[in-house]
N, C-alpha and C. Protein backbone atom coordinates (compact mmCIF):
# COMPACT_ATOMS: atom_id res chain seq x y z
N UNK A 1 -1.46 -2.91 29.50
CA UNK A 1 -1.73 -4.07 28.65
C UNK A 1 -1.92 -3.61 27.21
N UNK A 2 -1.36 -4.51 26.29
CA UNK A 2 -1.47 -4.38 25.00
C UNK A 2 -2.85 -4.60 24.06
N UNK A 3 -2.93 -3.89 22.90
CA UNK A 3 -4.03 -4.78 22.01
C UNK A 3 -3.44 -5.36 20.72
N UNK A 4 -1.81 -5.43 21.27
CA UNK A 4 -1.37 -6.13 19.44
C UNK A 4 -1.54 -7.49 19.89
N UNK A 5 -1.78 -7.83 18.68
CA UNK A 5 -1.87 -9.52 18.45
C UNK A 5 -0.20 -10.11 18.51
N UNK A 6 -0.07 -11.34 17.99
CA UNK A 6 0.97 -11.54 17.58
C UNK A 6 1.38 -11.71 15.87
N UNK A 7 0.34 -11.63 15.65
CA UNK A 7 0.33 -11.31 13.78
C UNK A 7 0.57 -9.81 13.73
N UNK A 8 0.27 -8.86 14.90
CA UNK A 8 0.71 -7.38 14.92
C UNK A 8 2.31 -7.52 14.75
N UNK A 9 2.94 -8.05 15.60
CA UNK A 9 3.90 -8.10 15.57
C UNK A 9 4.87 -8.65 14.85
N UNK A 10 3.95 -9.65 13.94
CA UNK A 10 4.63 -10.72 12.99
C UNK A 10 5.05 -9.44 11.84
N UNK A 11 3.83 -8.29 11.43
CA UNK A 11 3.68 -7.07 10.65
C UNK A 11 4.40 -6.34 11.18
N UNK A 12 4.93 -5.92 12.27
CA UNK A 12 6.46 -4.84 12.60
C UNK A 12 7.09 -5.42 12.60
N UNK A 13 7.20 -6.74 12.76
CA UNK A 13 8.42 -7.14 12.46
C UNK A 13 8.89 -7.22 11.35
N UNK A 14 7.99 -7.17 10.28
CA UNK A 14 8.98 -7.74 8.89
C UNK A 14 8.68 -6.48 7.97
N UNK A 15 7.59 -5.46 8.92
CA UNK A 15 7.99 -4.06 8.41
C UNK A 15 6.84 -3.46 6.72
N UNK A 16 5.41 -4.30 7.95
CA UNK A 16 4.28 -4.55 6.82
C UNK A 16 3.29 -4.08 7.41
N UNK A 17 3.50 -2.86 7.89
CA UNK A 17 2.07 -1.96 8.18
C UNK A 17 2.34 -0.72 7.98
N UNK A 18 1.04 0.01 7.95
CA UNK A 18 1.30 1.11 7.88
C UNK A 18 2.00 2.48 8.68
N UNK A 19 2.62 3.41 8.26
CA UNK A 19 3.43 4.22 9.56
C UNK A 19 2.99 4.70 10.64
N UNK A 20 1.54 4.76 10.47
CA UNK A 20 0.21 5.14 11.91
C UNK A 20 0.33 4.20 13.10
N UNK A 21 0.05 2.83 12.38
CA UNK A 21 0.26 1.47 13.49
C UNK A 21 1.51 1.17 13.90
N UNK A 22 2.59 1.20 13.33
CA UNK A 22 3.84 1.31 13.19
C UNK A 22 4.37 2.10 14.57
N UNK A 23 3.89 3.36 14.14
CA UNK A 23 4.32 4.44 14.99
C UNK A 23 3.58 3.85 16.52
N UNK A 24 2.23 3.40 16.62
CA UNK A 24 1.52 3.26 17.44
C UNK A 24 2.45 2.01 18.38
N UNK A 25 2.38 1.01 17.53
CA UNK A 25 3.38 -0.11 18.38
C UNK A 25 4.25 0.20 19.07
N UNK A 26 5.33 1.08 18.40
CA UNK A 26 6.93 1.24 19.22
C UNK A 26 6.55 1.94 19.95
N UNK A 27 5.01 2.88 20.05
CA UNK A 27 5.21 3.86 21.62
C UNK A 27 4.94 2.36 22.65
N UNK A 28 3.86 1.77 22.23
CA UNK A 28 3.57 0.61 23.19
C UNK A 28 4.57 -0.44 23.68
N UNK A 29 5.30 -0.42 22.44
CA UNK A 29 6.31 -1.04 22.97
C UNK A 29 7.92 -0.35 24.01
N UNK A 30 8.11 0.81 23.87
CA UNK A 30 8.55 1.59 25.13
C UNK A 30 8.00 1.09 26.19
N UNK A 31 6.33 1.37 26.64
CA UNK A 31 5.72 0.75 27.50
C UNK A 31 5.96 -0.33 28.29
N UNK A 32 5.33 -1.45 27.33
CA UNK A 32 5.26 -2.69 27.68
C UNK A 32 5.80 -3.73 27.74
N UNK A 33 6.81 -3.90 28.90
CA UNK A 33 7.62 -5.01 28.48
C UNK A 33 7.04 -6.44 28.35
N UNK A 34 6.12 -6.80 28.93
CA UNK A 34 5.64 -8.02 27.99
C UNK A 34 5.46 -7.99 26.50
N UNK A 35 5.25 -7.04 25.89
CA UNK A 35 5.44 -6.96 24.56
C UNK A 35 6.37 -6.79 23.69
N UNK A 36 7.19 -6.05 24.67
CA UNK A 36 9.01 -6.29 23.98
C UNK A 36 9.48 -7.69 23.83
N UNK A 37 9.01 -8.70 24.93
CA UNK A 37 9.29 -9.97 25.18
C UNK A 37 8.97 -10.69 24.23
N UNK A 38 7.03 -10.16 23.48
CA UNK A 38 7.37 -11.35 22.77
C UNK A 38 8.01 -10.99 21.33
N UNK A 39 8.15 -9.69 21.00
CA UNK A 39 8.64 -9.37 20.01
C UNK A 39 10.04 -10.10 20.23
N UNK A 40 10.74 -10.17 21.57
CA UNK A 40 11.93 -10.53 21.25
C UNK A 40 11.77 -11.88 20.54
N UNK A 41 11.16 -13.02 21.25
CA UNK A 41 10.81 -14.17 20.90
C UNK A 41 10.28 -14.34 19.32
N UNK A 42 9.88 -13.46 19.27
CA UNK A 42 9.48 -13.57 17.61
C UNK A 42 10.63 -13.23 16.61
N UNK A 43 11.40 -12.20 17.12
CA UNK A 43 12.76 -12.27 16.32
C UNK A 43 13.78 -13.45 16.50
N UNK A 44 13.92 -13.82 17.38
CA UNK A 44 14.95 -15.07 17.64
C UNK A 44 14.20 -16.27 16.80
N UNK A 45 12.78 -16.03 16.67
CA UNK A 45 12.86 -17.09 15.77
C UNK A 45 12.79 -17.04 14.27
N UNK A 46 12.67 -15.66 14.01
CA UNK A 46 13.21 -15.24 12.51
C UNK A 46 14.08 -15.17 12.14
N UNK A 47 15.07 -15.20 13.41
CA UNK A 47 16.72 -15.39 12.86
C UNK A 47 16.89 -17.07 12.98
N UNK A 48 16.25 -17.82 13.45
CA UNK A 48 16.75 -19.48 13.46
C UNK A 48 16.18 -19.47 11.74
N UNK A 49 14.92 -19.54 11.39
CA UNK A 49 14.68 -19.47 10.11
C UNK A 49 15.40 -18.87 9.40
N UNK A 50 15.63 -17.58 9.29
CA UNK A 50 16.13 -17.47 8.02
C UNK A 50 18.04 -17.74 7.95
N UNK A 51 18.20 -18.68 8.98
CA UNK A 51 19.57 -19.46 9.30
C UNK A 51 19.45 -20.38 8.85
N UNK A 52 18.62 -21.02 8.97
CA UNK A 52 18.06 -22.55 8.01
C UNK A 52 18.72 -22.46 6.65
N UNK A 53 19.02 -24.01 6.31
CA UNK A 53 19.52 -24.24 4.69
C UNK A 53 18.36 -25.69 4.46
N UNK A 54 17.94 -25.43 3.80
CA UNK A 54 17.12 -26.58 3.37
C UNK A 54 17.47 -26.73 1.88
N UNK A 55 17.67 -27.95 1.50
CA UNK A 55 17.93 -28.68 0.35
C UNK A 55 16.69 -29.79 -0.17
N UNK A 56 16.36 -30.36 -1.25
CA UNK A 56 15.61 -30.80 -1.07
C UNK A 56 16.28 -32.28 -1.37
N UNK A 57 15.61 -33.11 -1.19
CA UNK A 57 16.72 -35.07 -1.36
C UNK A 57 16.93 -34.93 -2.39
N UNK A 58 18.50 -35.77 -2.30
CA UNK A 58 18.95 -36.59 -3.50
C UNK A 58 17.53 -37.05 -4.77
N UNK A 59 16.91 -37.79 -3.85
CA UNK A 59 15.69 -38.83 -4.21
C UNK A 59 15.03 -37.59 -5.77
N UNK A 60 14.47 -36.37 -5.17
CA UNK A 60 13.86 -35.94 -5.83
C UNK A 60 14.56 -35.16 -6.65
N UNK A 61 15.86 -34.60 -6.64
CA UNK A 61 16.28 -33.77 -7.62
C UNK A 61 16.45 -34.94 -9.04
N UNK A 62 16.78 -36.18 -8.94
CA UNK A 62 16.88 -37.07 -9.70
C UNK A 62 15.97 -37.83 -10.01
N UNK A 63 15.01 -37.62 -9.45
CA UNK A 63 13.32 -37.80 -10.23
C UNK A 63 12.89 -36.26 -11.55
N UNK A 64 13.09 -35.48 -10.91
CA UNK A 64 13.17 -34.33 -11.72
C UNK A 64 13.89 -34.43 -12.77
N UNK A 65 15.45 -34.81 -12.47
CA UNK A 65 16.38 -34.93 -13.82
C UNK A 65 15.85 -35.84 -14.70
N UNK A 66 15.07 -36.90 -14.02
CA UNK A 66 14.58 -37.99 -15.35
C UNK A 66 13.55 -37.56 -15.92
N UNK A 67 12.39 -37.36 -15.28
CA UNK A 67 11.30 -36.57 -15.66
C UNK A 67 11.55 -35.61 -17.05
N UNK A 68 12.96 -34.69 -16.78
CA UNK A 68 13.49 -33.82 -17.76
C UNK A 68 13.44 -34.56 -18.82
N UNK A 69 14.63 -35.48 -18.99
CA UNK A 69 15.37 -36.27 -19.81
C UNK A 69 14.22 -36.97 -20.38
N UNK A 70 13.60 -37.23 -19.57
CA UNK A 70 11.79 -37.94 -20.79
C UNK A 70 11.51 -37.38 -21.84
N UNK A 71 11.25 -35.48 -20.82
CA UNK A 71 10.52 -34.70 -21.96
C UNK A 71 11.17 -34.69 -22.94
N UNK A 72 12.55 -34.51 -22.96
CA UNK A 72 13.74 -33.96 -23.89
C UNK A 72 13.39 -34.84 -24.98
N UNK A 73 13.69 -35.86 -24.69
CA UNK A 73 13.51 -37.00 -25.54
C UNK A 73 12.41 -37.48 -26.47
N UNK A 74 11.28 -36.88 -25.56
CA UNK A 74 10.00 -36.65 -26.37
C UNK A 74 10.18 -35.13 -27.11
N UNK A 75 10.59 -34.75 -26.95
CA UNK A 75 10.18 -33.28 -27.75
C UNK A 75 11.15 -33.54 -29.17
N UNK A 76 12.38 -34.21 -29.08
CA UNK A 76 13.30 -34.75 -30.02
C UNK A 76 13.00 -35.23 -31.04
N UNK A 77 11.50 -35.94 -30.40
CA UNK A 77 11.52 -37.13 -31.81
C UNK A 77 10.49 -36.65 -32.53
């Protein structure tokens, strides 16, 4: 049985700890296949995210553009 969290793993995964713990995980993870598991699970969902395209609405990029066009207009006069 393991003592990583899943914020342990959230930190090897994206390669934000130090090389002691680091080193310590991947022996555990040789080990433990419940912990390979959820690492897998935690990567599959770092690859749906960073697959994602998010845009933000019509609505607001053209609230922004007017918003602009205010200031502009104020700074003009």
């Amino acid at each position: 049985m393991s003592n990583f969290t899943p914020e342990d793993l959230l930190l090897y995964l994206y390669n934000d700890m130090d090389a002691d713990t680091r080193l310590q995980v991947e022996a555990q993870l040789e080990k433990d296949w419940t912990l390979r598991e959820k690492l897998a699970v935690l990567k599959a969902a770092k690859d749906r995210l960073n697959r994602l395209t998010e845009s933000p609405r019509t609505e607001v990029i053209l609230t922004i553009m007017h918003k602009a066009a205010e200031r502009l207009t104020e700074t003009v006069r």
